[in-house]
N, C-alpha and C. Protein backbone atom coordinates (compact mmCIF):
# COMPACT_ATOMS: atom_id res chain seq x y z
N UNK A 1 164.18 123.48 -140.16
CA UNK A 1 165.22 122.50 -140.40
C UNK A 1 165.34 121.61 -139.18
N UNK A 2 165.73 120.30 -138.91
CA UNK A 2 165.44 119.44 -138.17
C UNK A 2 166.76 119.09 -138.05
N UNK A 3 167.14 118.42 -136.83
CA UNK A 3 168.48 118.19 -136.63
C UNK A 3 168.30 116.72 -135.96
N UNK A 4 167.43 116.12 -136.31
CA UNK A 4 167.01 115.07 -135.17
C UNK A 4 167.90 113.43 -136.04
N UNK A 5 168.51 113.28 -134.93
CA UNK A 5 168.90 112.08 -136.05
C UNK A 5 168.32 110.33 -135.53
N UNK A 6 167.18 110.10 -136.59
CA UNK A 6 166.46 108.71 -136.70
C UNK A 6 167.50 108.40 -136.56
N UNK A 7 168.52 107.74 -136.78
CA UNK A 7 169.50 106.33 -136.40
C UNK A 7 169.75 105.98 -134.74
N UNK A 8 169.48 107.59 -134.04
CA UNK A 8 169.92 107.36 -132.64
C UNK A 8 168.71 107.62 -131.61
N UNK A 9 167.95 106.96 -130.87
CA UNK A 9 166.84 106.16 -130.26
C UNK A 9 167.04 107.59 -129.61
N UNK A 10 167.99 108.19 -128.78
CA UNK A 10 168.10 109.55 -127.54
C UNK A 10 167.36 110.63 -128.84
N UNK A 11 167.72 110.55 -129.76
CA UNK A 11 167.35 112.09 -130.40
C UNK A 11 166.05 111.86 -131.51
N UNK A 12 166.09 110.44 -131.85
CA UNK A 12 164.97 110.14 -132.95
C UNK A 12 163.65 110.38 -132.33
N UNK A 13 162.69 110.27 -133.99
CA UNK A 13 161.50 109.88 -133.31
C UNK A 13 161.19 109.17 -131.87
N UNK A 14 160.24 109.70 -131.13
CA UNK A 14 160.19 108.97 -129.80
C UNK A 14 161.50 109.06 -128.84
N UNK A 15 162.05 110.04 -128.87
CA UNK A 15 163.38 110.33 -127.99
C UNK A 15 162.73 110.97 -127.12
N UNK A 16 163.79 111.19 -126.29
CA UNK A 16 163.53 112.31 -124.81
C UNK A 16 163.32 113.80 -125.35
N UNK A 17 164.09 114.13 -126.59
CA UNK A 17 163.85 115.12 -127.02
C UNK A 17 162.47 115.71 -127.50
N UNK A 18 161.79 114.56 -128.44
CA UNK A 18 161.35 114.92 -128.99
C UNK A 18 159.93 114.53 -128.16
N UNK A 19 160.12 113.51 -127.42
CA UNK A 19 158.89 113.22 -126.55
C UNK A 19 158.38 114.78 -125.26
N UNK A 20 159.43 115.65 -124.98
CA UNK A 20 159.24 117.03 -124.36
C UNK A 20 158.88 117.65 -125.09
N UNK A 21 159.23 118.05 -126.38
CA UNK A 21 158.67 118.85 -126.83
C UNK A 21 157.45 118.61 -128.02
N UNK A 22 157.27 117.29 -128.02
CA UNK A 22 155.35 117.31 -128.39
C UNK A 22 154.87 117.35 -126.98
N UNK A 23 155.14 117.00 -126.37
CA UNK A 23 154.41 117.44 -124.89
C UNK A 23 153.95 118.56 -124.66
N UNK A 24 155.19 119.54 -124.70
CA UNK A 24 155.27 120.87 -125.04
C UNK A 24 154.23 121.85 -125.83
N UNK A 25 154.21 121.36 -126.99
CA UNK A 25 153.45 121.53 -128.12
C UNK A 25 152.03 121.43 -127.50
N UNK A 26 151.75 120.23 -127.44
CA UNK A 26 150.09 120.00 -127.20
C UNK A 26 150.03 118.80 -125.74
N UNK A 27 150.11 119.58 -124.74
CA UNK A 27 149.73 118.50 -123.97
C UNK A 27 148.74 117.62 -123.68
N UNK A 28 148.18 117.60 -124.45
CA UNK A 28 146.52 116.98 -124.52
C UNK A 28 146.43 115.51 -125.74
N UNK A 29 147.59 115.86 -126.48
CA UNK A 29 147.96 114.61 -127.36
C UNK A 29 149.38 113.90 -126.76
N UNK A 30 149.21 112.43 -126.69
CA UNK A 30 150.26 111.57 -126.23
C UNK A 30 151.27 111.31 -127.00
N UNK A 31 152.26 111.50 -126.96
CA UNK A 31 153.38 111.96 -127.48
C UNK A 31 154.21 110.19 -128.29
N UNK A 32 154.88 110.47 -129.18
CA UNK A 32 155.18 109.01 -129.75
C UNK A 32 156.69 108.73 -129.01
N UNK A 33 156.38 107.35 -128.16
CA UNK A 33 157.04 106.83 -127.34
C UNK A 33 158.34 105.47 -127.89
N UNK A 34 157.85 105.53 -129.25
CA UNK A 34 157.87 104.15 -129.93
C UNK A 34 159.42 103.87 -129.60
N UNK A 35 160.47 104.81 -129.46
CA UNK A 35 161.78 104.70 -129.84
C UNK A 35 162.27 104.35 -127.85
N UNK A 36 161.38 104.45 -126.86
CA UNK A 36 161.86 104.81 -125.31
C UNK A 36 162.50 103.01 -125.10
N UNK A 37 161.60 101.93 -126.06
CA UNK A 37 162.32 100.65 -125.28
C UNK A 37 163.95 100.23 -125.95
N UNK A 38 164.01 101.01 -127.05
CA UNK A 38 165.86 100.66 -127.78
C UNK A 38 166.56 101.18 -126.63
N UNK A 39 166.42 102.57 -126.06
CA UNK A 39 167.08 103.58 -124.94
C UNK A 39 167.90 102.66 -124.22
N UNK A 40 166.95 101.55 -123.27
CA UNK A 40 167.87 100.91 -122.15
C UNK A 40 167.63 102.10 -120.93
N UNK A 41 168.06 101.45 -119.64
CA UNK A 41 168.24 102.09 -118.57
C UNK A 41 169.15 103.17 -118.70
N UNK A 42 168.50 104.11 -117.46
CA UNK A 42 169.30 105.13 -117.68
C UNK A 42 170.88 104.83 -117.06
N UNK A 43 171.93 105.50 -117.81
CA UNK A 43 173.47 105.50 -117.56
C UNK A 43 173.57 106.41 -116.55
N UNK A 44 174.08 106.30 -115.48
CA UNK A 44 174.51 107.17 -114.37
C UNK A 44 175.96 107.42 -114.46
N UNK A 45 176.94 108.60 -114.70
CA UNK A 45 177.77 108.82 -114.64
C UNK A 45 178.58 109.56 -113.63
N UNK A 46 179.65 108.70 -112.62
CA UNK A 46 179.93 109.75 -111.83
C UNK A 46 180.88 111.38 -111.67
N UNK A 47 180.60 112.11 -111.43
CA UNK A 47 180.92 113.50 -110.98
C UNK A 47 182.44 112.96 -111.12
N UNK A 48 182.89 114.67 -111.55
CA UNK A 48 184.34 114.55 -111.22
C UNK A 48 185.28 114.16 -110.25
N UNK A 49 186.16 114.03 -110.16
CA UNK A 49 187.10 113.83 -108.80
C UNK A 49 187.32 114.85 -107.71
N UNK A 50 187.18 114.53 -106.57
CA UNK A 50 187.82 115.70 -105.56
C UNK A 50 188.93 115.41 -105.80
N UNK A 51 190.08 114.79 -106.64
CA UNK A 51 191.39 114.99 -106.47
C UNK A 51 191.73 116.43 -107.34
N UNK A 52 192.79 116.96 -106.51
CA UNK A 52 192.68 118.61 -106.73
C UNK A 52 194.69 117.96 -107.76
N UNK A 53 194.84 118.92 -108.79
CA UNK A 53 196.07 118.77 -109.76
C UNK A 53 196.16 120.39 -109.70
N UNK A 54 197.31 120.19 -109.11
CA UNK A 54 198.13 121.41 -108.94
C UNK A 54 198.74 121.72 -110.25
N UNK A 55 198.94 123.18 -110.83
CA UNK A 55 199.67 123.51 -111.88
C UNK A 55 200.60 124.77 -111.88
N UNK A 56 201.69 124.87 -112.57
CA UNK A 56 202.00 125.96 -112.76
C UNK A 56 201.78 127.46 -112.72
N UNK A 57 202.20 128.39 -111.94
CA UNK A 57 201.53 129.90 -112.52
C UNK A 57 202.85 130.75 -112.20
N UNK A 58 203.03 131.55 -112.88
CA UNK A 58 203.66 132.75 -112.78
C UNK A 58 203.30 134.35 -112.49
N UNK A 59 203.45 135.23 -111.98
CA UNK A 59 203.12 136.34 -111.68
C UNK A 59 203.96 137.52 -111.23
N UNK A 60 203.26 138.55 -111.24
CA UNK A 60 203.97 139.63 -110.12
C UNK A 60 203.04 140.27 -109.43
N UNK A 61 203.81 140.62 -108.66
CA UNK A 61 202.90 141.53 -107.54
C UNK A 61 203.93 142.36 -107.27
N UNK A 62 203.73 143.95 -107.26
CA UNK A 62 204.59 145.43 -106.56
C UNK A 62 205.62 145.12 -107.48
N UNK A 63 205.81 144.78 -108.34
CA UNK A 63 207.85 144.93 -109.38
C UNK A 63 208.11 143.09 -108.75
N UNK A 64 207.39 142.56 -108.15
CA UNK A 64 208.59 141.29 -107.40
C UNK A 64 207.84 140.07 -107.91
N UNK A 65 208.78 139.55 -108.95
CA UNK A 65 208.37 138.49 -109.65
C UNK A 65 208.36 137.35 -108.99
N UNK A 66 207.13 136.25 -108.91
CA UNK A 66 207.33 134.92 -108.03
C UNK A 66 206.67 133.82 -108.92
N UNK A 67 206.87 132.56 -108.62
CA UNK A 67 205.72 131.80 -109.69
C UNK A 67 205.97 130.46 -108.23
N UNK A 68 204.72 129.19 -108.75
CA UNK A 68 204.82 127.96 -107.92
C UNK A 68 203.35 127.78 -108.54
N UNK A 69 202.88 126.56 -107.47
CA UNK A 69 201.94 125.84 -108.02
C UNK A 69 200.61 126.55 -107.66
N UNK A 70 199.70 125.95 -108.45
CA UNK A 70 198.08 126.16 -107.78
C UNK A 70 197.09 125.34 -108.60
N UNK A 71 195.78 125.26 -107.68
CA UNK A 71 194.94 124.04 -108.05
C UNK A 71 194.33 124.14 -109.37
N UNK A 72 194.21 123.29 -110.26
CA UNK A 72 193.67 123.78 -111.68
C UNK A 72 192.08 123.96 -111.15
N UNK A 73 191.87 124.61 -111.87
CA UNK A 73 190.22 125.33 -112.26
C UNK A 73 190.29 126.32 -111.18
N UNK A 74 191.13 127.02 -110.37
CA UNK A 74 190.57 127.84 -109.16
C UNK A 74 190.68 129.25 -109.95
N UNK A 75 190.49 130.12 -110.05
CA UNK A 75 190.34 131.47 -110.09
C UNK A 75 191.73 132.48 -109.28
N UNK A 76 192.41 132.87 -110.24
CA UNK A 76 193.36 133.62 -109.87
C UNK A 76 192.91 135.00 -109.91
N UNK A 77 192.07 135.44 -108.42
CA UNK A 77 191.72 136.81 -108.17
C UNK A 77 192.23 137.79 -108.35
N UNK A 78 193.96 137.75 -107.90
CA UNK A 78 194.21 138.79 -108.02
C UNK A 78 195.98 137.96 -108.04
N UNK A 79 196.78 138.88 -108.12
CA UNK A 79 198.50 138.04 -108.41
C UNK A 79 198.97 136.87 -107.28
N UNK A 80 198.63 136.02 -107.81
CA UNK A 80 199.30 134.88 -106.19
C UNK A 80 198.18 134.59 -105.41
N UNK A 81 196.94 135.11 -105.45
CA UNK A 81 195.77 134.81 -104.91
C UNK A 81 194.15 133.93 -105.32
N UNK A 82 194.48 133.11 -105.23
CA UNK A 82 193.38 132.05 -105.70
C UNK A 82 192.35 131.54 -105.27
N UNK A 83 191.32 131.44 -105.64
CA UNK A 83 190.17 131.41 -105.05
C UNK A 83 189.28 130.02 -106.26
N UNK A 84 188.72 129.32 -105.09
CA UNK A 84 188.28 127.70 -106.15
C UNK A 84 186.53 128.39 -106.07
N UNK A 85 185.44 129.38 -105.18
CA UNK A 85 184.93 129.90 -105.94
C UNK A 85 183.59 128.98 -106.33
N UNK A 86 183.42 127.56 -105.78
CA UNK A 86 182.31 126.49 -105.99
C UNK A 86 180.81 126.84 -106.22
N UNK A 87 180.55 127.74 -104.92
CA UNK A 87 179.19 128.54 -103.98
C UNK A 87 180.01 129.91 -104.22
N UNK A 88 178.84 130.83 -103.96
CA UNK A 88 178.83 131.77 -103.82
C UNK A 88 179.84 132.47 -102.35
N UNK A 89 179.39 131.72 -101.65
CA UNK A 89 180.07 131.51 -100.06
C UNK A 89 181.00 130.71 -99.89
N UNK A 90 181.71 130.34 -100.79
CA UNK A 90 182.77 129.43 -100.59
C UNK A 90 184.03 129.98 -100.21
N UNK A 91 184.55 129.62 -98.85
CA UNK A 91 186.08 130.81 -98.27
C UNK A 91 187.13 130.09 -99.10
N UNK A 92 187.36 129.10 -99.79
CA UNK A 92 188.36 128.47 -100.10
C UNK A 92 188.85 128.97 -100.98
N UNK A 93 190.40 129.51 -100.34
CA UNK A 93 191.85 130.20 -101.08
C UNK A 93 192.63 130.26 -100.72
N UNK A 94 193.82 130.02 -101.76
CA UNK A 94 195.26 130.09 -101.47
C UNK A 94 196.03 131.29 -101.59
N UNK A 95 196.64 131.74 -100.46
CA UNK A 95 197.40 133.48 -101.05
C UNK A 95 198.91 133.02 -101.18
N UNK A 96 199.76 133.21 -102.07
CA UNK A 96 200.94 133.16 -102.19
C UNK A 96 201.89 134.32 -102.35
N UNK A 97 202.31 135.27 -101.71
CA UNK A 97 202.65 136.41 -101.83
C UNK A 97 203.95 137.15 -101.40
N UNK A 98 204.99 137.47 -102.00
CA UNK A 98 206.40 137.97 -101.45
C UNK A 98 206.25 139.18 -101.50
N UNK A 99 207.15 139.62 -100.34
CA UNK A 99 207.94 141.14 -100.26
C UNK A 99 209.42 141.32 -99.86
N UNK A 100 209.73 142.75 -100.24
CA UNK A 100 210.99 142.84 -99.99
C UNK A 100 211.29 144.11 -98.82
N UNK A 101 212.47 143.40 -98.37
CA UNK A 101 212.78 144.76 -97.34
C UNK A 101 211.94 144.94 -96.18
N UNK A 102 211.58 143.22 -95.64
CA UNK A 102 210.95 142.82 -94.71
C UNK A 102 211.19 141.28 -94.15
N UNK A 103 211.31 141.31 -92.86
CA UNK A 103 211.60 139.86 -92.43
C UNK A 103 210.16 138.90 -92.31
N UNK A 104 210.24 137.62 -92.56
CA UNK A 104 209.32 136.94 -92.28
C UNK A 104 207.96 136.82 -91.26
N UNK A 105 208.63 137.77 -90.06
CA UNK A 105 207.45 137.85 -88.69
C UNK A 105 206.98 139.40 -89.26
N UNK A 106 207.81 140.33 -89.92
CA UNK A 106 207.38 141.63 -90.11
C UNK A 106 205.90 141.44 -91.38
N UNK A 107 206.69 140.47 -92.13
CA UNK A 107 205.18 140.60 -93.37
C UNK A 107 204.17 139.47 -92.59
N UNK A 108 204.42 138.83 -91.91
CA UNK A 108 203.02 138.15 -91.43
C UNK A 108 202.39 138.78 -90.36
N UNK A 109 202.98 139.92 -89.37
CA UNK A 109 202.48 140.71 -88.80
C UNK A 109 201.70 141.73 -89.74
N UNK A 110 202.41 142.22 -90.58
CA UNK A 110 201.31 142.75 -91.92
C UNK A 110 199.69 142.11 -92.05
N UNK A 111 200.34 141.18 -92.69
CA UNK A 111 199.12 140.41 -92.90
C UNK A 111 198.18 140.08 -92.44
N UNK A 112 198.46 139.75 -91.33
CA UNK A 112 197.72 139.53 -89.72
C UNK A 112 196.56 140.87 -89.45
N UNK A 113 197.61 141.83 -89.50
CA UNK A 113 196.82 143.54 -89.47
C UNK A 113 196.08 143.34 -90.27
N UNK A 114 195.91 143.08 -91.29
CA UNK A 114 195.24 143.69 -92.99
C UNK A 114 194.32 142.29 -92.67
N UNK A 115 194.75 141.31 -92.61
CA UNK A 115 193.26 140.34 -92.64
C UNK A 115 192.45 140.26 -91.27
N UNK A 116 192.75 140.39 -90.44
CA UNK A 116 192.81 140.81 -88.88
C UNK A 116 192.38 139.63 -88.07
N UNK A 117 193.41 138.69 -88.23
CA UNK A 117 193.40 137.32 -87.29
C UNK A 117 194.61 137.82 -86.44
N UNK A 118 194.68 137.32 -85.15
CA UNK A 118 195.52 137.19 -83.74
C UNK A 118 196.37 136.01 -84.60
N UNK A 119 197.25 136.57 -84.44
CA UNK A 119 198.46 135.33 -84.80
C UNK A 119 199.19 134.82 -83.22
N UNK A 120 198.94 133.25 -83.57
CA UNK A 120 199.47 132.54 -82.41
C UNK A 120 200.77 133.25 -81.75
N UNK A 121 201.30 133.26 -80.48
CA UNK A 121 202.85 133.01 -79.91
C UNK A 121 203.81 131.86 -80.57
N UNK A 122 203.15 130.95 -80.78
CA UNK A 122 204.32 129.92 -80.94
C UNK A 122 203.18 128.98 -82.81
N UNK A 123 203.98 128.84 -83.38
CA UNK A 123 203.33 128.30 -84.52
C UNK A 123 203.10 126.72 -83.79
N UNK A 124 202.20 126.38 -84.87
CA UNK A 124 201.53 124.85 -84.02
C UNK A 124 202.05 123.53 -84.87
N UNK A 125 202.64 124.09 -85.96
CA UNK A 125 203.61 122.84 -86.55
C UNK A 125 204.54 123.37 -87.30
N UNK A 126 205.38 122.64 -88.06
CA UNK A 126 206.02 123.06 -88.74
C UNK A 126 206.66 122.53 -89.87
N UNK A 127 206.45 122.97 -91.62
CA UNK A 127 206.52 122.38 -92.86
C UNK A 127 208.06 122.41 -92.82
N UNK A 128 209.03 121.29 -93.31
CA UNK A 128 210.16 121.23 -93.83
C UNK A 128 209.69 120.82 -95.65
N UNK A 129 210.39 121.47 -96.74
CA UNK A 129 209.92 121.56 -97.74
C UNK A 129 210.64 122.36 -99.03
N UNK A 130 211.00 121.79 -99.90
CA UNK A 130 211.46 122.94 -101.13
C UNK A 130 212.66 123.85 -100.42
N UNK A 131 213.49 123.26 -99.64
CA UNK A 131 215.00 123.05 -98.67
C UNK A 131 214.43 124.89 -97.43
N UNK A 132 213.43 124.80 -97.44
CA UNK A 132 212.78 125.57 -96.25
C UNK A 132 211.98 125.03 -95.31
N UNK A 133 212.06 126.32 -94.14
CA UNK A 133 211.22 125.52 -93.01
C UNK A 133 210.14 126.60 -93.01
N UNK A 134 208.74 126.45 -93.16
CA UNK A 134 207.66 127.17 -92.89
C UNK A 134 206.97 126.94 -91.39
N UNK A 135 207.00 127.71 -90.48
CA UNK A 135 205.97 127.57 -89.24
C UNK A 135 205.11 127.93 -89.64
N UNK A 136 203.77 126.54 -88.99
CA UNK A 136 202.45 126.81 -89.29
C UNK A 136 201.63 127.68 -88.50
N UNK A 137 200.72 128.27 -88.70
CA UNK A 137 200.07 129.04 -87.50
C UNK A 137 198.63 128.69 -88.14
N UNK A 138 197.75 128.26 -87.14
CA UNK A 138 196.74 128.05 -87.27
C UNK A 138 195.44 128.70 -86.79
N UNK A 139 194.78 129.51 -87.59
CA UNK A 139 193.92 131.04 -86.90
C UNK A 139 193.08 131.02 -87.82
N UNK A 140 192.11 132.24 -87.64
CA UNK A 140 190.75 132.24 -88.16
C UNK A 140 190.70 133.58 -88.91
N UNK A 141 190.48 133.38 -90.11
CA UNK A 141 190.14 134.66 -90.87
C UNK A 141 188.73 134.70 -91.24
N UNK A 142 187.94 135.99 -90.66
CA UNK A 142 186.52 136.16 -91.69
C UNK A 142 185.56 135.03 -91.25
N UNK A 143 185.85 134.33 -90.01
CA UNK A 143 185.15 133.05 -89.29
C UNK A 143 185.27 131.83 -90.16
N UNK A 144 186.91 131.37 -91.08
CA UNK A 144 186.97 130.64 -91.63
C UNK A 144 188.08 130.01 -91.10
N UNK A 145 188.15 128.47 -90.69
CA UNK A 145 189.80 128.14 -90.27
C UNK A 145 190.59 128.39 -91.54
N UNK A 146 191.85 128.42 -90.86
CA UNK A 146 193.01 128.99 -91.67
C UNK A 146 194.28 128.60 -91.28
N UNK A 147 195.53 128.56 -92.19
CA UNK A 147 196.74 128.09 -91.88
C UNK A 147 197.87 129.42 -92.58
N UNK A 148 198.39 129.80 -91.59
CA UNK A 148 199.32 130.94 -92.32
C UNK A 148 200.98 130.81 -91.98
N UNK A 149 201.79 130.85 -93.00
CA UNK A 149 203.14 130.52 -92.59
C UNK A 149 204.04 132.09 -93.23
N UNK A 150 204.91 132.01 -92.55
CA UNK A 150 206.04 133.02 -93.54
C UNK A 150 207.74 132.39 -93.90
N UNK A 151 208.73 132.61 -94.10
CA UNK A 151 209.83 131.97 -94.44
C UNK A 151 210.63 132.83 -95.30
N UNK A 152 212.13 133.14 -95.38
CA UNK A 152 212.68 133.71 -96.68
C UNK A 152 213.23 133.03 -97.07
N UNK A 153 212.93 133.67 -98.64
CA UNK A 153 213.08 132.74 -99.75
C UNK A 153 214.52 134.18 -100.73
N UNK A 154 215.53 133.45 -100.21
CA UNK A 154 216.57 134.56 -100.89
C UNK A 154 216.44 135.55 -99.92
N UNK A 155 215.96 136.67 -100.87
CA UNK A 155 216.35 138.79 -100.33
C UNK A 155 214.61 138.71 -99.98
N UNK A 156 213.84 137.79 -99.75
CA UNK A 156 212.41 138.38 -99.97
C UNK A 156 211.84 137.26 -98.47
N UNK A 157 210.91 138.39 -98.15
CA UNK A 157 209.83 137.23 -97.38
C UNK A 157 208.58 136.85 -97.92
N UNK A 158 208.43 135.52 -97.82
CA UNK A 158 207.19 135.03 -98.15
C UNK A 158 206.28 134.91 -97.40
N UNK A 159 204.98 134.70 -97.88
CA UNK A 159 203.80 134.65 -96.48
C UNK A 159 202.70 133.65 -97.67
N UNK A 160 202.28 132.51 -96.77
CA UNK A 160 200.89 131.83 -97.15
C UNK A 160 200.35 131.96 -97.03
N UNK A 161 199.19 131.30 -97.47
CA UNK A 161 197.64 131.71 -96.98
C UNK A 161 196.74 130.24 -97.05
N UNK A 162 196.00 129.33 -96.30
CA UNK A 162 195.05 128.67 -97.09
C UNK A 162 193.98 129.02 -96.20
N UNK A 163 192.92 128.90 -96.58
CA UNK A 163 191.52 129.24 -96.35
C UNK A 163 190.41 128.00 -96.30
N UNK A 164 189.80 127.54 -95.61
CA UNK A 164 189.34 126.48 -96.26
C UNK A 164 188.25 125.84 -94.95
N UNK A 165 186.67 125.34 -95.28
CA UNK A 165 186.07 124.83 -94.22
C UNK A 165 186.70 123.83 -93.51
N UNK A 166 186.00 123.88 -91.93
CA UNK A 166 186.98 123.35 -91.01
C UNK A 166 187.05 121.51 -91.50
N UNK A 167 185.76 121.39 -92.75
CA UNK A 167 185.94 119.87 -93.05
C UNK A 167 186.92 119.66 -94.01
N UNK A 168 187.64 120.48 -94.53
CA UNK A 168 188.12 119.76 -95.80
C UNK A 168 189.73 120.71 -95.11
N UNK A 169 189.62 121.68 -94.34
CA UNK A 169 191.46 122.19 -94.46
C UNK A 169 192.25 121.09 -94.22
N UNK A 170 192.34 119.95 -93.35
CA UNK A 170 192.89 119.30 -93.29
C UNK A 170 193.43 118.56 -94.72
N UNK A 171 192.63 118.41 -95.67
CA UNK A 171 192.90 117.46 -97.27
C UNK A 171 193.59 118.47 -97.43
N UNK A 172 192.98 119.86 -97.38
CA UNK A 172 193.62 120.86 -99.12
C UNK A 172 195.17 121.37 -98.32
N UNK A 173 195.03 121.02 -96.92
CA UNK A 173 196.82 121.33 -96.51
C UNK A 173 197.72 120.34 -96.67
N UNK A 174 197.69 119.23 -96.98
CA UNK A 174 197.75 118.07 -97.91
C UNK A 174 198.29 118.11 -99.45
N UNK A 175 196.90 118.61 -99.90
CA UNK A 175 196.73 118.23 -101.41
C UNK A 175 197.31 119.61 -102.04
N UNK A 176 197.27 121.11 -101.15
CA UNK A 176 197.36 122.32 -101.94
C UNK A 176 198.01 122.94 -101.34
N UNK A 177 198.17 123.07 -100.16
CA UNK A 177 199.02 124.19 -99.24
C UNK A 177 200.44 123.67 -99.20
N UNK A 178 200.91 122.58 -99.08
CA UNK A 178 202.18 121.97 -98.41
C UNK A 178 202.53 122.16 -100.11
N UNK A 179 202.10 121.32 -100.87
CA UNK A 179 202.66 121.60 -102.41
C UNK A 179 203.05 122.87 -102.88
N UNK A 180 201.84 123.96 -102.95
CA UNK A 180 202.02 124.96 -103.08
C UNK A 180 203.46 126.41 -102.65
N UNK A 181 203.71 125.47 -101.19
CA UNK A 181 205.07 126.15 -100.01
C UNK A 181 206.26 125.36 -101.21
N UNK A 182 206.05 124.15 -101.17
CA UNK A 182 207.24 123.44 -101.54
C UNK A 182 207.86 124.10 -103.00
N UNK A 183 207.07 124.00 -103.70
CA UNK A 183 207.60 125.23 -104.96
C UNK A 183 207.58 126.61 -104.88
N UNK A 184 207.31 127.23 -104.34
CA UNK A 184 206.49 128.85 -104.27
C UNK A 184 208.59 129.32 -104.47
N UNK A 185 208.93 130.29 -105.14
CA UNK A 185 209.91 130.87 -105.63
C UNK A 185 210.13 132.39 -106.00
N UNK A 186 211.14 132.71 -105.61
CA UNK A 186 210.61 134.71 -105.78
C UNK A 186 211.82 134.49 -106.99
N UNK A 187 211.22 135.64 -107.84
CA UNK A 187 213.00 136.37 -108.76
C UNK A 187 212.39 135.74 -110.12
């Protein structure tokens, strides 16, 4: 059964299609070209946008319900943890993560332990945002730059995460991290 449709020059007789696969077939016979001058030049279409659209997510992690934004198409690894996942080797991720029955320096000292970056003395900027103030700390996880903040939000502390090569953290703290703080919500 044939699916080839004569009206359209790409798939008819003498198409790209069909010109590979008599090729295919018998490479020793020249394949019918007749339909390649209707085609026209080839159309170049460009690639998607690096503009990154933040969306909605909800979750839990340990009983403690939180929701806020994150980049569409990234991969939600695990609750609050996102990963965009491009390459195989790609460090780029956002951690968004609350606890309770801990102050803000206590869960980023956590964190610090468990991912095992030296957290600065003094944070190196600081987000006003979503009627909070996040200090930035700027350190290296896994030989990747990184930006980590904490803040409470209500009865809970929060802790960030972005991940990201040293060429692009600057955009995605921009385009994904600062957004991401500005909504991020426990309860």
């Amino acid at each position: 059964v044939s699916t080839i449709d004569h009206n359209n020059p790409t798939t008819g007789p003498g198409g790209p299609a069909q010109i590979a696969t008599a090729f295919l077939d018998d490479p020793a016979v020249p394949p019918d070209v007749s339909c390649a001058p209707l085609m026209g030049p080839p159309q170049f279409v460009a690639g998607e946008s690096d503009e990154v659209v933040m969306e909605p997510f909800d979750t839990v992690l340990l009983g403690v319900p939180f929701s806020g934004l994150a980049p569409r198409g990234w991969d939600e690894v695990a609750p609050g943890s996102f990963a965009r996942l491009e390459t195989p080797v790609d460090p780029t991720a956002l951690v968004l993560q609350a606890g309770e029955g801990l102050s803000p320096d206590q869960l980023l000292g956590l964190v610090a332990g468990q991912l095992g970056f030296a957290l600065p003395d003094q944070p190196d900027d600081t987000h006003q945002g979503g009627g909070r103030s996040w200090p930035l700390y700027e350190v290296s996880i896994q030989g990747s730059p990184a930006l980590v903040t904490a803040t409470e939000l209500g009865d809970y502390a929060a802790v960030g995460i972005i991940i990201a090569s040293a060429d692009e953290l600057e955009t995605l703290r921009g385009d994904v991290f600062l957004p991401a703080l500005d909504a991020f919500e426990v309860g």
